[in-house]
N, C-alpha and C. Protein backbone atom coordinates (compact mmCIF):
# COMPACT_ATOMS: atom_id res chain seq x y z
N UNK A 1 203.55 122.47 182.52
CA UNK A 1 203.64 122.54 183.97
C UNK A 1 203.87 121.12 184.51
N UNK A 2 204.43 121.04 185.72
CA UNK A 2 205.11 119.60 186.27
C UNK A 2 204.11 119.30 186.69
N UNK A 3 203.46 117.80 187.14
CA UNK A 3 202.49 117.29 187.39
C UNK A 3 202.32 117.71 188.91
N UNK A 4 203.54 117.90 189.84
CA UNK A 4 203.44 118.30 191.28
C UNK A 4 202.21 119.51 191.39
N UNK A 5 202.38 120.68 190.17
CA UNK A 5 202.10 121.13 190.38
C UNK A 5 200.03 121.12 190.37
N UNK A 6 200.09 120.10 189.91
CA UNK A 6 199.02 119.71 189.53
C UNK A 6 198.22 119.76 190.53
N UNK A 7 198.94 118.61 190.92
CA UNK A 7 198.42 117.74 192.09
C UNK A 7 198.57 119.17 193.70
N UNK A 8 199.32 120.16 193.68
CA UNK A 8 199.24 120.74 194.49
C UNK A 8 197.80 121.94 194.62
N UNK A 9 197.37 122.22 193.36
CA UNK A 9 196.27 122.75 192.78
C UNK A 9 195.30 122.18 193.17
N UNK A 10 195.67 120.44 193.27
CA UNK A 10 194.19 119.59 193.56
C UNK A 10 193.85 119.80 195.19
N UNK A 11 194.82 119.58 195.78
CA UNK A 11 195.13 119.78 197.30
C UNK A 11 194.69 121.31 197.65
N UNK A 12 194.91 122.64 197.31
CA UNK A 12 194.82 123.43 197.73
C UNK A 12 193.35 123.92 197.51
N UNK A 13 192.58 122.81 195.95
CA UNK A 13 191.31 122.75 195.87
C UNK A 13 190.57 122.16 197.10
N UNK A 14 190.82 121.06 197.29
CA UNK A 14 190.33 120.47 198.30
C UNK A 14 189.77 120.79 199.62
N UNK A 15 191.47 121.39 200.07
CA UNK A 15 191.25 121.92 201.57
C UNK A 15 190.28 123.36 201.25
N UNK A 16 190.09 124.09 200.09
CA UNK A 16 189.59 125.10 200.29
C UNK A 16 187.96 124.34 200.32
N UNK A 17 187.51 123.24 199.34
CA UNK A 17 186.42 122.68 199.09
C UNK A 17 185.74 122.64 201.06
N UNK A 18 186.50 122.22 201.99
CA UNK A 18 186.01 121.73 202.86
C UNK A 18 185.36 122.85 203.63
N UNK A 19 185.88 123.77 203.65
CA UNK A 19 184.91 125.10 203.91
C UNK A 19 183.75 125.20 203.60
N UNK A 20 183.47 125.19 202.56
CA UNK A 20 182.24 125.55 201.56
C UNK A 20 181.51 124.06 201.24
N UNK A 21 181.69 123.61 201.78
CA UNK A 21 181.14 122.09 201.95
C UNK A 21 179.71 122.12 201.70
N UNK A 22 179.09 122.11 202.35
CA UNK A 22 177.61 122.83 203.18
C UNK A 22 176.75 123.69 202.03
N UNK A 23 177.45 124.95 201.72
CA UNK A 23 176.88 126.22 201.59
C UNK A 23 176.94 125.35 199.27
N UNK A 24 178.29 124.60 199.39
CA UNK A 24 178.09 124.25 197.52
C UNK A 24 177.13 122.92 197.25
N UNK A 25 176.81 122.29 198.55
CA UNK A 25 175.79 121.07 198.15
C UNK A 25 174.19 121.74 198.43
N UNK A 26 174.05 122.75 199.31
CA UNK A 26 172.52 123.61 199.54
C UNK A 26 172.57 124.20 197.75
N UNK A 27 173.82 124.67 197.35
CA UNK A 27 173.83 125.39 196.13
C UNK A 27 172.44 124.68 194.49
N UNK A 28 173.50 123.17 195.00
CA UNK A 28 173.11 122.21 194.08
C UNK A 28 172.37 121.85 194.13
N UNK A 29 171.46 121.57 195.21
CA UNK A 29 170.30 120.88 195.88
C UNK A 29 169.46 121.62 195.38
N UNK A 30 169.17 122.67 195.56
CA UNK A 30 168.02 123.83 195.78
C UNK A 30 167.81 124.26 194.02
N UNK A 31 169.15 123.55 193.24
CA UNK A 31 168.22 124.24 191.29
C UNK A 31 167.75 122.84 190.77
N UNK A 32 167.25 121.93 191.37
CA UNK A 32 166.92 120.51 190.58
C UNK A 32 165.75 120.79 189.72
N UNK A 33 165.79 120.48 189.04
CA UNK A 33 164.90 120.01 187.97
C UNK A 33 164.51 118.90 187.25
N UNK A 34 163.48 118.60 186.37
CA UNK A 34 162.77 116.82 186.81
C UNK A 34 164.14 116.06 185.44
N UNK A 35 164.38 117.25 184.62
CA UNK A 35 165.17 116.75 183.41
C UNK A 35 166.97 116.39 183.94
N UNK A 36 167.19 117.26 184.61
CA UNK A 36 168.76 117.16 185.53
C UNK A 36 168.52 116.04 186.75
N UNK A 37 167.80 115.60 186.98
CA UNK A 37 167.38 114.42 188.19
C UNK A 37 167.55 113.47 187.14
N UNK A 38 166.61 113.45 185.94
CA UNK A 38 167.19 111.48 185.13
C UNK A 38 168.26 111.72 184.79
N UNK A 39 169.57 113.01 184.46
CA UNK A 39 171.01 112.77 183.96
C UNK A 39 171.62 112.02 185.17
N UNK A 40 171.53 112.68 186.32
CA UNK A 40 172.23 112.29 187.29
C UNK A 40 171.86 111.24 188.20
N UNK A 41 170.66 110.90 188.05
CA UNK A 41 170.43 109.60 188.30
C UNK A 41 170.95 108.53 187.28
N UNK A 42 171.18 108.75 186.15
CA UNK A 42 171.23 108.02 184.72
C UNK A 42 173.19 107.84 185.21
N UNK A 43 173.82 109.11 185.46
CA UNK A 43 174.84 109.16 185.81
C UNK A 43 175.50 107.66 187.44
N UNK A 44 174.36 107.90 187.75
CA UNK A 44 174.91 107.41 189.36
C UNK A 44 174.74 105.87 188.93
N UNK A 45 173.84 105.45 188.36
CA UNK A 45 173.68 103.87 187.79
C UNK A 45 174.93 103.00 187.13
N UNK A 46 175.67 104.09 186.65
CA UNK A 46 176.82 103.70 185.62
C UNK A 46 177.53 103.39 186.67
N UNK A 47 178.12 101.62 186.70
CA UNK A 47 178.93 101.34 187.80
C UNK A 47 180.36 101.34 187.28
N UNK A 48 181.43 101.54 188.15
CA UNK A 48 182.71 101.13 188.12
C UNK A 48 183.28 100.39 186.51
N UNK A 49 182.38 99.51 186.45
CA UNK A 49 182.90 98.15 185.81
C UNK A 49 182.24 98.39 184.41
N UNK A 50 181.41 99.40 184.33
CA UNK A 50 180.94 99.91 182.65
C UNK A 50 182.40 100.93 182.61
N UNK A 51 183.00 102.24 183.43
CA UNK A 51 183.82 102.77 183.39
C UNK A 51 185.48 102.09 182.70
N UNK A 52 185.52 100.98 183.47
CA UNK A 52 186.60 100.07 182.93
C UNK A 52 186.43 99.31 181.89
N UNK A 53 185.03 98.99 181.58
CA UNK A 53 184.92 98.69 179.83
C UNK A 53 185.11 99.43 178.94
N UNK A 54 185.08 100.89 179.23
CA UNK A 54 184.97 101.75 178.08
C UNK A 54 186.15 102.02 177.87
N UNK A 55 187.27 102.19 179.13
CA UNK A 55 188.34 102.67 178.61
C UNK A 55 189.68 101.56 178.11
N UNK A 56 188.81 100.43 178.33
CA UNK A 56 189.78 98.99 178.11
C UNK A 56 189.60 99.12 176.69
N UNK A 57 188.30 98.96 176.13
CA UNK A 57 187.68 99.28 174.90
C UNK A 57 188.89 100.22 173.89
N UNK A 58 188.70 101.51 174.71
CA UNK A 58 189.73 102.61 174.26
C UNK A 58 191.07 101.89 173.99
N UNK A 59 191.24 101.62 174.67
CA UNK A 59 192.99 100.77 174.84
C UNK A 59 193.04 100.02 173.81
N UNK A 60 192.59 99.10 173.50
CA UNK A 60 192.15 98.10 172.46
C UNK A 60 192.40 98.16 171.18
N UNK A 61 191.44 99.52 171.14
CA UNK A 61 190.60 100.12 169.74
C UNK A 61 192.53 100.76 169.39
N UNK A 62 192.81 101.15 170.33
CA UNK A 62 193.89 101.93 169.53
C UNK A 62 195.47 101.44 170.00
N UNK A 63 195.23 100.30 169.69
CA UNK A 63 196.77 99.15 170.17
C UNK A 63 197.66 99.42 171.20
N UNK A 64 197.33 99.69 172.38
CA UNK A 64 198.18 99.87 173.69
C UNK A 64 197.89 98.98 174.56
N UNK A 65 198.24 97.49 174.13
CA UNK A 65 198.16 96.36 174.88
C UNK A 65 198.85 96.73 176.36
N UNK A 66 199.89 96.96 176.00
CA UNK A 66 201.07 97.07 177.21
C UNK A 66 200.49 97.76 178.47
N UNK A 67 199.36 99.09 178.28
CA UNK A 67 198.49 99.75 179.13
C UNK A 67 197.27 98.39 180.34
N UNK A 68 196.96 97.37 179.55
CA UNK A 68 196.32 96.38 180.32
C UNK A 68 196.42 96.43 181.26
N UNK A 69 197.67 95.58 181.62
CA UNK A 69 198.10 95.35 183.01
C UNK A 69 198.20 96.39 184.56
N UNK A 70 198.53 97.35 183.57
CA UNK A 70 198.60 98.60 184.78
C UNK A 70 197.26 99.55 185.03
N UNK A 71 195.98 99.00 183.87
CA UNK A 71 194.75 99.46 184.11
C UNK A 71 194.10 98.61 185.18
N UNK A 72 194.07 97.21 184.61
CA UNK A 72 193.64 96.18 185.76
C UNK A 72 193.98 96.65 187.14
N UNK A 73 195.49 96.61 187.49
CA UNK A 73 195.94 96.87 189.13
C UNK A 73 195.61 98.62 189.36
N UNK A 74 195.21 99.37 188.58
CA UNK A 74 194.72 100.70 188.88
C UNK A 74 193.64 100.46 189.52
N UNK A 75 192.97 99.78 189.02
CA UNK A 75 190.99 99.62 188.91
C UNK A 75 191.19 98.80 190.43
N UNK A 76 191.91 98.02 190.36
CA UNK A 76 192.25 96.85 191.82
C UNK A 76 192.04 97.50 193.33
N UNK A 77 193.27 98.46 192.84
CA UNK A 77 194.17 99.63 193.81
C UNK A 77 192.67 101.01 194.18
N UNK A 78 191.89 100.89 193.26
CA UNK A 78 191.22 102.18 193.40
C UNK A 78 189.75 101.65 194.38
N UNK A 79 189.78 100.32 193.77
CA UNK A 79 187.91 99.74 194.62
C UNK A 79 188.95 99.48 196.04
N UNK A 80 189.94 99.08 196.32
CA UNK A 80 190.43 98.95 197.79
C UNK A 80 190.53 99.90 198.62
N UNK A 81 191.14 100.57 197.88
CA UNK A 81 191.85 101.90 198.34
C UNK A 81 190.35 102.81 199.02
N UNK A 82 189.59 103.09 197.90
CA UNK A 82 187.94 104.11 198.47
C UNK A 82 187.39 102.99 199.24
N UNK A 83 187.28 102.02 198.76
CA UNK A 83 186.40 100.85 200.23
C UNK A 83 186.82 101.34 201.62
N UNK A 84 188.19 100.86 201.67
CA UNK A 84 189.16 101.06 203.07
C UNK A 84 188.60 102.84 203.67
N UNK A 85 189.46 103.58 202.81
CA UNK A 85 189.07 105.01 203.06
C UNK A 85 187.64 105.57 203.61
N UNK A 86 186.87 105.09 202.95
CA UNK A 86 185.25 105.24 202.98
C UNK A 86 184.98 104.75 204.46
N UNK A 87 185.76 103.39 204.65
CA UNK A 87 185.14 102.80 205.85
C UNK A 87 185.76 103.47 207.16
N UNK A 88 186.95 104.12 207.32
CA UNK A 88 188.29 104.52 208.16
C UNK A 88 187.16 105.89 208.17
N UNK A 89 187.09 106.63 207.61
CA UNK A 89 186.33 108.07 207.70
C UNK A 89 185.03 108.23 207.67
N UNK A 90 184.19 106.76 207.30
CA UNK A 90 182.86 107.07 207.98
C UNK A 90 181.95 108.11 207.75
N UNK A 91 182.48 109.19 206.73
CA UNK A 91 181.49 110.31 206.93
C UNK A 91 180.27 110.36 206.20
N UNK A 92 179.46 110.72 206.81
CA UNK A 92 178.01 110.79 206.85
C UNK A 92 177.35 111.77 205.38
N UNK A 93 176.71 111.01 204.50
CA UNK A 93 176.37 111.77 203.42
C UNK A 93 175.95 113.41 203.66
N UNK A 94 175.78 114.20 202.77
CA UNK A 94 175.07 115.50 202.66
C UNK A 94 173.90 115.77 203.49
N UNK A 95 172.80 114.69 202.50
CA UNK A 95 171.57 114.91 203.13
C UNK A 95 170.96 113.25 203.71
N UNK A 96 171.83 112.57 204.75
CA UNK A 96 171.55 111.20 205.17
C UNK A 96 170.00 111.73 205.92
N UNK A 97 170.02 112.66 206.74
CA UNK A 97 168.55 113.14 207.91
C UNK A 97 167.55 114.04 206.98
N UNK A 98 167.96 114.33 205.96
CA UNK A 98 167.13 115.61 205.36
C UNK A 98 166.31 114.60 204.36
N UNK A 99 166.82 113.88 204.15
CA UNK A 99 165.79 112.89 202.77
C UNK A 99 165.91 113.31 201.54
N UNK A 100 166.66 114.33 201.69
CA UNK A 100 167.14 115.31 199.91
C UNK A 100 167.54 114.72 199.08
N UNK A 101 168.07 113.56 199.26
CA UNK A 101 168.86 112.44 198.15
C UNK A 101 168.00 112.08 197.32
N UNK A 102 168.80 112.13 195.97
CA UNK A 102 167.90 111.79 195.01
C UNK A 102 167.82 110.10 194.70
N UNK A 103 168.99 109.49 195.35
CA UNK A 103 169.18 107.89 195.38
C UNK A 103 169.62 107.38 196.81
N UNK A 104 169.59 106.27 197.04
CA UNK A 104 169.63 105.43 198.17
C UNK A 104 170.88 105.09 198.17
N UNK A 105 171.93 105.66 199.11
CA UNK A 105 173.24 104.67 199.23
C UNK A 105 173.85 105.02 200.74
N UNK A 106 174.48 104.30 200.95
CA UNK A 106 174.97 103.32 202.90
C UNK A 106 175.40 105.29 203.07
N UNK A 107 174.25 105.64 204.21
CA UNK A 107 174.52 106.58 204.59
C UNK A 107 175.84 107.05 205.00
N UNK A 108 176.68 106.59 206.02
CA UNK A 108 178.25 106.43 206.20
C UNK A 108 179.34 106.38 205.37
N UNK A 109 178.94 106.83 204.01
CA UNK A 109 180.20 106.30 203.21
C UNK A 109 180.37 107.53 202.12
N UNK A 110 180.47 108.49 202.45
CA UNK A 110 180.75 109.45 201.93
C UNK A 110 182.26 110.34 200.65
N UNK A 111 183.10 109.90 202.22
CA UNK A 111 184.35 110.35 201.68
C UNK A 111 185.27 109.39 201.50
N UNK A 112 185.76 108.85 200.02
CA UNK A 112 186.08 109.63 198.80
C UNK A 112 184.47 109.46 197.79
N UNK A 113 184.32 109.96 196.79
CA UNK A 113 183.48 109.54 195.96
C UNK A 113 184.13 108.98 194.84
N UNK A 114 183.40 107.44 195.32
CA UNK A 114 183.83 106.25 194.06
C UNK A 114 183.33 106.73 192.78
N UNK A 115 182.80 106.80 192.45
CA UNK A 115 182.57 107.36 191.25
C UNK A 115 183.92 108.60 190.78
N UNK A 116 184.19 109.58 190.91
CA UNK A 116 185.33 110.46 190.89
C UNK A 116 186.37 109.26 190.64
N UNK A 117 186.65 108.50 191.72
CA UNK A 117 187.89 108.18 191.30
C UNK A 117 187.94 107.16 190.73
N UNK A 118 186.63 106.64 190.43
CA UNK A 118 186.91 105.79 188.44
C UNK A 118 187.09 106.20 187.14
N UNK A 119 186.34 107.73 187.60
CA UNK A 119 186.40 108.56 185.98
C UNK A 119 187.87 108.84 186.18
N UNK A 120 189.00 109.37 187.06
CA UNK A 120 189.90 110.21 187.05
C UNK A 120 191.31 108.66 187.46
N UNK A 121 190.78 107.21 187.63
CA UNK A 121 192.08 106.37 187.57
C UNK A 121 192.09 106.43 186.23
N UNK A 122 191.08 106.05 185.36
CA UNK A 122 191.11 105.79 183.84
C UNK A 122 191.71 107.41 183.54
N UNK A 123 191.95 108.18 183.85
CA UNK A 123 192.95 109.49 182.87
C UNK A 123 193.80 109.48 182.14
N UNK A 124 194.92 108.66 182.88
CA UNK A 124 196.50 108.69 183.01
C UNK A 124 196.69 107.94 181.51
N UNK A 125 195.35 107.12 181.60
CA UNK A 125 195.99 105.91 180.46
C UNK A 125 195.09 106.12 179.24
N UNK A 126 194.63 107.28 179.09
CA UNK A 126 194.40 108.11 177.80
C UNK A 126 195.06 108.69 177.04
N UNK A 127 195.97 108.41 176.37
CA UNK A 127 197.00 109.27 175.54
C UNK A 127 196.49 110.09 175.01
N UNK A 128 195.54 110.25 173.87
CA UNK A 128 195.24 110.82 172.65
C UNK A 128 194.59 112.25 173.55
N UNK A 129 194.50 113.28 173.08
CA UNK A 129 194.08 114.53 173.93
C UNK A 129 192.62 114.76 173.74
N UNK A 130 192.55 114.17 172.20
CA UNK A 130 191.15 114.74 172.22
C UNK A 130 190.33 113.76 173.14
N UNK A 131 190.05 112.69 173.36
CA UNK A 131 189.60 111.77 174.13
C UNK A 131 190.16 111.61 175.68
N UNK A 132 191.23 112.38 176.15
CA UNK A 132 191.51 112.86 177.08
C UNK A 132 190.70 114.18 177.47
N UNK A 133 190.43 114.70 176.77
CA UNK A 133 189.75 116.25 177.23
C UNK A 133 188.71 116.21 177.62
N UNK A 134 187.78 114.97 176.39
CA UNK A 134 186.62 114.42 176.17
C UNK A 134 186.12 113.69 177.75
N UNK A 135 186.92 113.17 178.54
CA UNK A 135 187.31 112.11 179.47
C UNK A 135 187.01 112.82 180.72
N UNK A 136 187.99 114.00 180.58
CA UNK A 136 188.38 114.96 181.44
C UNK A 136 186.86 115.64 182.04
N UNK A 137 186.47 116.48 180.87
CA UNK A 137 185.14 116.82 180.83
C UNK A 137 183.79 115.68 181.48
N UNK A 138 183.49 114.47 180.67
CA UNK A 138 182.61 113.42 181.53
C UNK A 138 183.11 113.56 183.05
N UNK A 139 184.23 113.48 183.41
CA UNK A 139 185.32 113.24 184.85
C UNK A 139 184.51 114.53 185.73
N UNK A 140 184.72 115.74 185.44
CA UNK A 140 183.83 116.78 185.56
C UNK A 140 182.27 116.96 185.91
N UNK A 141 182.10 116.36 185.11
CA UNK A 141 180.48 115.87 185.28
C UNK A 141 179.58 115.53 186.21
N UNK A 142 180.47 113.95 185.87
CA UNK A 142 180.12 113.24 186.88
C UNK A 142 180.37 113.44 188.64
N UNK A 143 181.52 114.27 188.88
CA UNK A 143 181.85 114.61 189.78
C UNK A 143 181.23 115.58 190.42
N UNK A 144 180.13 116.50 189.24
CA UNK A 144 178.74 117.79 189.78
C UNK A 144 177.53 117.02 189.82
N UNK A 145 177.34 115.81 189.32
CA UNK A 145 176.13 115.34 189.48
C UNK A 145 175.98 114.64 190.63
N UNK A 146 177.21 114.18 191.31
CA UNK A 146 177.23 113.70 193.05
C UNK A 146 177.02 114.21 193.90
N UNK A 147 177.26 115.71 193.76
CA UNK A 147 177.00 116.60 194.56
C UNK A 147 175.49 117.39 194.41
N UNK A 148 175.20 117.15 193.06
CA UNK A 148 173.59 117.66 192.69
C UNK A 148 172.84 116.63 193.48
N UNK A 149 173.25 114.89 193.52
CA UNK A 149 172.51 114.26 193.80
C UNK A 149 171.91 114.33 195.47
N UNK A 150 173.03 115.11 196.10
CA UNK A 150 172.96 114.96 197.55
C UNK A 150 173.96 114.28 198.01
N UNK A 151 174.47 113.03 197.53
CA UNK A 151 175.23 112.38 198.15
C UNK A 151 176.41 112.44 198.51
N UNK A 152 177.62 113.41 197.91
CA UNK A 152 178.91 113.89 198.00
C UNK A 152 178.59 115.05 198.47
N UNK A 153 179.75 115.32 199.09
CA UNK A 153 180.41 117.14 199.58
C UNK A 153 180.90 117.18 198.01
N UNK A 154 181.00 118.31 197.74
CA UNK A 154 182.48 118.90 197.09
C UNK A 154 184.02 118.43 197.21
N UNK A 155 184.01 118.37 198.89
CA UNK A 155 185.20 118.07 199.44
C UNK A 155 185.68 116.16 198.79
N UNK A 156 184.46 115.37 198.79
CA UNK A 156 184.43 114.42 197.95
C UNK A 156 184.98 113.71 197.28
N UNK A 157 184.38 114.81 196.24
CA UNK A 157 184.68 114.02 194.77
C UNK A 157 185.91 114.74 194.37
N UNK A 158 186.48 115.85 195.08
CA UNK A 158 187.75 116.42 194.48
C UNK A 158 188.43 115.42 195.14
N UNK A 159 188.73 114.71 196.43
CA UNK A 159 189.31 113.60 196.84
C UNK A 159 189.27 112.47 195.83
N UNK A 160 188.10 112.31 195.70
CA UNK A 160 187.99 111.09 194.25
C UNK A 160 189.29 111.44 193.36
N UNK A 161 189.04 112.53 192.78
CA UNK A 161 189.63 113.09 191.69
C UNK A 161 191.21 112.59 191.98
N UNK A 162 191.69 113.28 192.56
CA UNK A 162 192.51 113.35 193.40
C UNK A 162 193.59 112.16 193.51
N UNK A 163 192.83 110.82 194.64
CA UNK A 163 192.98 109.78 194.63
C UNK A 163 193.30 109.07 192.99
N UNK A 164 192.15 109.09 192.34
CA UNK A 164 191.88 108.11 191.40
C UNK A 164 193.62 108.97 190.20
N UNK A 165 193.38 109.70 189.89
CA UNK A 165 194.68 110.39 189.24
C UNK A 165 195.87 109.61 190.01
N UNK A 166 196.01 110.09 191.38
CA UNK A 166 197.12 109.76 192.13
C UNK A 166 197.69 108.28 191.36
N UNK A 167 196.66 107.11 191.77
CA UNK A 167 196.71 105.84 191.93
C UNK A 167 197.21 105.67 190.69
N UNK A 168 196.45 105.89 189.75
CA UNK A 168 197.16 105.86 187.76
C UNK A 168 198.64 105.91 187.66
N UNK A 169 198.46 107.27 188.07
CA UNK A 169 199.92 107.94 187.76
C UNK A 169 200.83 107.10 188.38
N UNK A 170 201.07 106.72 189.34
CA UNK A 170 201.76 106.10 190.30
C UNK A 170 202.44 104.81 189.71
N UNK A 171 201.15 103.99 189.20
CA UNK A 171 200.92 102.73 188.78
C UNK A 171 201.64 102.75 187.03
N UNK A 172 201.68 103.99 186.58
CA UNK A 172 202.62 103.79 185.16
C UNK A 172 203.65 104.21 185.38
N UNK A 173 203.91 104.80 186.31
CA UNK A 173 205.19 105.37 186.77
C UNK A 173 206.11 103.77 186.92
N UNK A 174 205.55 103.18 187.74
CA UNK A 174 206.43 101.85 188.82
C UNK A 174 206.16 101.01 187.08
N UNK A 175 205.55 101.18 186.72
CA UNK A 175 205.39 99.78 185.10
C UNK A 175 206.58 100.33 184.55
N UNK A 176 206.93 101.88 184.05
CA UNK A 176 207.98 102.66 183.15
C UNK A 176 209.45 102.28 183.88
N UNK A 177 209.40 101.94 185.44
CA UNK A 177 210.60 102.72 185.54
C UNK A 177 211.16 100.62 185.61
N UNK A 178 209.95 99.55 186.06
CA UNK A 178 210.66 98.15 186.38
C UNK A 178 210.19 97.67 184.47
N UNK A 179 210.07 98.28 184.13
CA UNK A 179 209.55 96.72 183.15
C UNK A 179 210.30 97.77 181.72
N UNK A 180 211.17 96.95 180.97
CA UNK A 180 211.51 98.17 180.02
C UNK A 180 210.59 97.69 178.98
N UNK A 181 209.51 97.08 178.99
CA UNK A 181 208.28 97.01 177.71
C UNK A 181 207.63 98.35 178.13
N UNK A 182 207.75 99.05 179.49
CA UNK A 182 206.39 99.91 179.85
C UNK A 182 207.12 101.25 179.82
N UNK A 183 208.20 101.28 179.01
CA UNK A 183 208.88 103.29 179.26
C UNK A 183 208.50 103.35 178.09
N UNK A 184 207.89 102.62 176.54
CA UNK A 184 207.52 103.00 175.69
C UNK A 184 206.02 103.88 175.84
N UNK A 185 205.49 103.27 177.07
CA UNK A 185 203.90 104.17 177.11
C UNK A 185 203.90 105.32 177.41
């Protein structure tokens, strides 16, 4: 299937996510348990910059130097990009008045969820499938434990998702089509 179509799947996720906003974070909220509170707290600690070690690591481990450069300006493109966004839309966590949060973060800064779109910039530049699937799945995860935590909508972290894919893709696209070292990736 063409990647449009992908990405139109993500979109039609989305806008449907914003409906059910409300009714899928009460969902999540209301089954906590003391053992699913340390994953997703354990989850929310993991910053940005452990995310980009692991998959630089990946890169490394399995000789796709040429991937560097266009991971760096992904990772660049993605903390600007959700900063800006986050700050332009302002929206107000899940449970900022309810106290339901299981962690402390700038009530106002909701939409996109940074987290989402660090697991999902690092995608693009996963070749191998099984460690793509592997990726895919954590990407998944992490993206239900934001919303377990209180702090994301749904609507969110599929934006994360979303975004962080977008930005990748984009970014090996423009390396493949100017640099003829980068149509080998």
């Amino acid at each position: 299937m063409k990647k449009i179509y992908y990405y139109l799947i993500g979109i039609a996720l989305l806008l449907i996510s914003f409906i059910f906003d409300k009714q899928t974070s009460l969902f999540f909220t209301s089954y906590r348990t003391e053992f699913l509170n340390a994953i997703a707290i354990f989850i929310d600690e993991v910053e940005w910059y452990v995310i980009f070690g692991i998959v630089l690591l990946i890169i490394l481990i399995n000789k796709r130097f040429k991937l560097i450069l266009p991971l760096i300006i992904s990772f660049i493109l993605y903390y600007i990009l959700t900063s800006g966004i986050k700050i332009l839309v302002a929206r107000p966590r899940p449970f900022v008045t309810l106290d339901n949060s299981l962690v402390n973060n700038e009530p106002y800064r909701s939409f996109p969820s940074g987290h989402a779109t660090a697991m999902f910039v690092s995608l693009p530049f996963l070749k191998f499938k099984i460690i793509y699937t592997i990726w895919f799945i954590l990407g998944i995860i992490v993206m239900l434990s934001r919303v377990y935590l209180g702090v994301h909508y749904l609507s969110d972290v599929i934006a994360g998702m979303l975004l962080g894919y977008f930005i990748s893709d984009n970014i090996l696209i423009l390396f493949r089509k100017y640099k003829k070292d980068y149509r080998k990736i």
